[in-house]
Protein backbone atom coordinates (compact mmCIF):
# COMPACT_ATOMS: atom_id res chain seq x y z
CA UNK A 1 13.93 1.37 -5.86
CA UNK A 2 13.51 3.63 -2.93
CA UNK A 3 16.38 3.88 -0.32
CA UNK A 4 14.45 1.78 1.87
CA UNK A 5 14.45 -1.28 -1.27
CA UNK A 6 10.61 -0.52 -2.00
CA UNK A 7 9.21 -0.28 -6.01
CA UNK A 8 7.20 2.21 -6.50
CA UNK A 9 5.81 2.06 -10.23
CA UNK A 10 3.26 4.54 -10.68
CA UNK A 11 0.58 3.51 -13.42
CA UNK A 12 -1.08 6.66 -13.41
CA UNK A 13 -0.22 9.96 -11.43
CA UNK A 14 -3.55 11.35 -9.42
CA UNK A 15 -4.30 14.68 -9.71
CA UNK A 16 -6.22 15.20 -6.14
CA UNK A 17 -4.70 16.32 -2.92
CA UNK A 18 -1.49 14.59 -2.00
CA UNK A 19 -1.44 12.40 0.56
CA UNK A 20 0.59 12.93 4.05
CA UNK A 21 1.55 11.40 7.15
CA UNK A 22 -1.29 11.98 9.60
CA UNK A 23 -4.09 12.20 6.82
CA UNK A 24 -6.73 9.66 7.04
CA UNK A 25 -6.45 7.82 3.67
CA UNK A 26 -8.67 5.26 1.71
CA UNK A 27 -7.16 3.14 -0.17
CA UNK A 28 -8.46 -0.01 -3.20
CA UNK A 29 -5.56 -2.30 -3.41
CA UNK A 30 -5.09 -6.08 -4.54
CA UNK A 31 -2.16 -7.49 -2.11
CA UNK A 32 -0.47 -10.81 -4.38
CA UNK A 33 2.53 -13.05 -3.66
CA UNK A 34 5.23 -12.84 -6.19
CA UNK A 35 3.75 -15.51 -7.77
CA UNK A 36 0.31 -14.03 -8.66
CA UNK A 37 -1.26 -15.55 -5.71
CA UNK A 38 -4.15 -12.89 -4.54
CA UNK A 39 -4.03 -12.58 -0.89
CA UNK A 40 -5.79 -9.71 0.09
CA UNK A 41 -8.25 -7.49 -2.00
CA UNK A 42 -10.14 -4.74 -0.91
CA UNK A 43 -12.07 -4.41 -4.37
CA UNK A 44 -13.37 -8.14 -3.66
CA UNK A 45 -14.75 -6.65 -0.32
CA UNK A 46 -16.52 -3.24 -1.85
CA UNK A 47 -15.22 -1.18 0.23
CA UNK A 48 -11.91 0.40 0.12
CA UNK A 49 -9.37 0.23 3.35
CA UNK A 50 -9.39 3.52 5.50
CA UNK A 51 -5.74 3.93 7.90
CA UNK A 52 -4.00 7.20 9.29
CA UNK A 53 -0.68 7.45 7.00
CA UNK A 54 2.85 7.51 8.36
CA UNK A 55 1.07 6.18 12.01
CA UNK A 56 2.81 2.41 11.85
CA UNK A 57 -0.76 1.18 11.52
CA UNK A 58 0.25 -0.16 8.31
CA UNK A 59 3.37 -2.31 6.81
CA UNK A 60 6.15 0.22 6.27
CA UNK A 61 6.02 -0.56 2.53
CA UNK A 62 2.53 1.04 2.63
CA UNK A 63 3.09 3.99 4.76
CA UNK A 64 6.54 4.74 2.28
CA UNK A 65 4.40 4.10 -0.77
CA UNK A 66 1.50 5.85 -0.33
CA UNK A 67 2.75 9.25 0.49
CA UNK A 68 4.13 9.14 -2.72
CA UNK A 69 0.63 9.50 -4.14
CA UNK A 70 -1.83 11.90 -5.15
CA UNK A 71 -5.71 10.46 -4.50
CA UNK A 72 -6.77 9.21 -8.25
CA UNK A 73 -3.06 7.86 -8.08
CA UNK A 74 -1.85 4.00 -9.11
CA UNK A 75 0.40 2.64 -8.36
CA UNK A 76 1.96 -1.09 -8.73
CA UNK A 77 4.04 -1.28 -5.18
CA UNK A 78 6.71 -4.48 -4.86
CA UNK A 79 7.45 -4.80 -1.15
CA UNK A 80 10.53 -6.38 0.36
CA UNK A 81 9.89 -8.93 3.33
CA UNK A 82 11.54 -6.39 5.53
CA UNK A 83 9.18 -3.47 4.58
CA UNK A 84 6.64 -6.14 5.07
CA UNK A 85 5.82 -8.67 7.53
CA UNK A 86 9.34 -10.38 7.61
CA UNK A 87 10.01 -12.92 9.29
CA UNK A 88 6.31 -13.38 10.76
CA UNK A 89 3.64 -15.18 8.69
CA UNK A 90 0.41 -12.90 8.19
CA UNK A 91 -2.62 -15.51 7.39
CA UNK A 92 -1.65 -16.86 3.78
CA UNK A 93 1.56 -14.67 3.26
CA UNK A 94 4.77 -17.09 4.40
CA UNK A 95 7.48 -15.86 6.56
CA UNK A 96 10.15 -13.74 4.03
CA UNK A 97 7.76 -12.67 1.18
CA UNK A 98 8.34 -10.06 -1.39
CA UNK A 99 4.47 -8.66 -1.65
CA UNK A 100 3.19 -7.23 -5.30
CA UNK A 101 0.28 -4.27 -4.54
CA UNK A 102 -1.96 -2.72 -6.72
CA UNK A 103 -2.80 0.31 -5.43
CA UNK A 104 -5.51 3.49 -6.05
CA UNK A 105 -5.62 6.27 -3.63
CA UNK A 106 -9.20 6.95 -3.61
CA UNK A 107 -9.66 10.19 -0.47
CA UNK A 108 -7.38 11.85 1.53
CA UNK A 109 -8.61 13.53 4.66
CA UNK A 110 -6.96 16.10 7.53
CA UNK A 111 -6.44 13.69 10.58
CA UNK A 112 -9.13 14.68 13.14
């Protein structure tokens, strides 16, 4: 793990620009309990979930994680409650979850 407690396993290493705080990203990702329960997909939607990195907008699990990656990049991402949502509930995720991610970094873009 990280410093910060996060798992980063990286399932295949991208080979496009690398991703920094204050780029616009895009991101595919399946979010799952630790039990396999599928939360959150943005494959299931189409279309792939666009935030400025390092900005908070994210959990801090995400912001950590992806600017570890290179766009083509996965990565599987387990996320401790505390890089998470912690002790807040977030629609189906309970209060204290670990969170699994599947994650592909699809564009990275200068902030604008």
């Amino acid at each position: 793990p990280t410093a910060s407690g996060l798992y980063f396993v990286e399932i295949e290493e991208g080979t496009g620009t690398q991703a920094m705080a204050g780029n616009i990203v895009k991101v595919h990702y399946t979010g799952k309990l630790l039990d396999g329960t599928v939360f959150d997909s943005s494959i299931e939607r189409g279309q792939p979930y666009e935030f400025p990195l390092g900005q908070g907008n994210v959990i801090k699990g995400w912001d950590e994680a992806i600017a570890m990656m290179k766009v083509g990049g996965k990565a599987t991402l387990v996320i401790p409650s505390d890089l998470a949502y912690g002790e807040r509930d977030s629609g189906t995720i309970p209060p204290y979850s670990t969170l699994v991610f599947d994650v592909e970094l699809m564009d990275v873009q200068p902030a604008q």
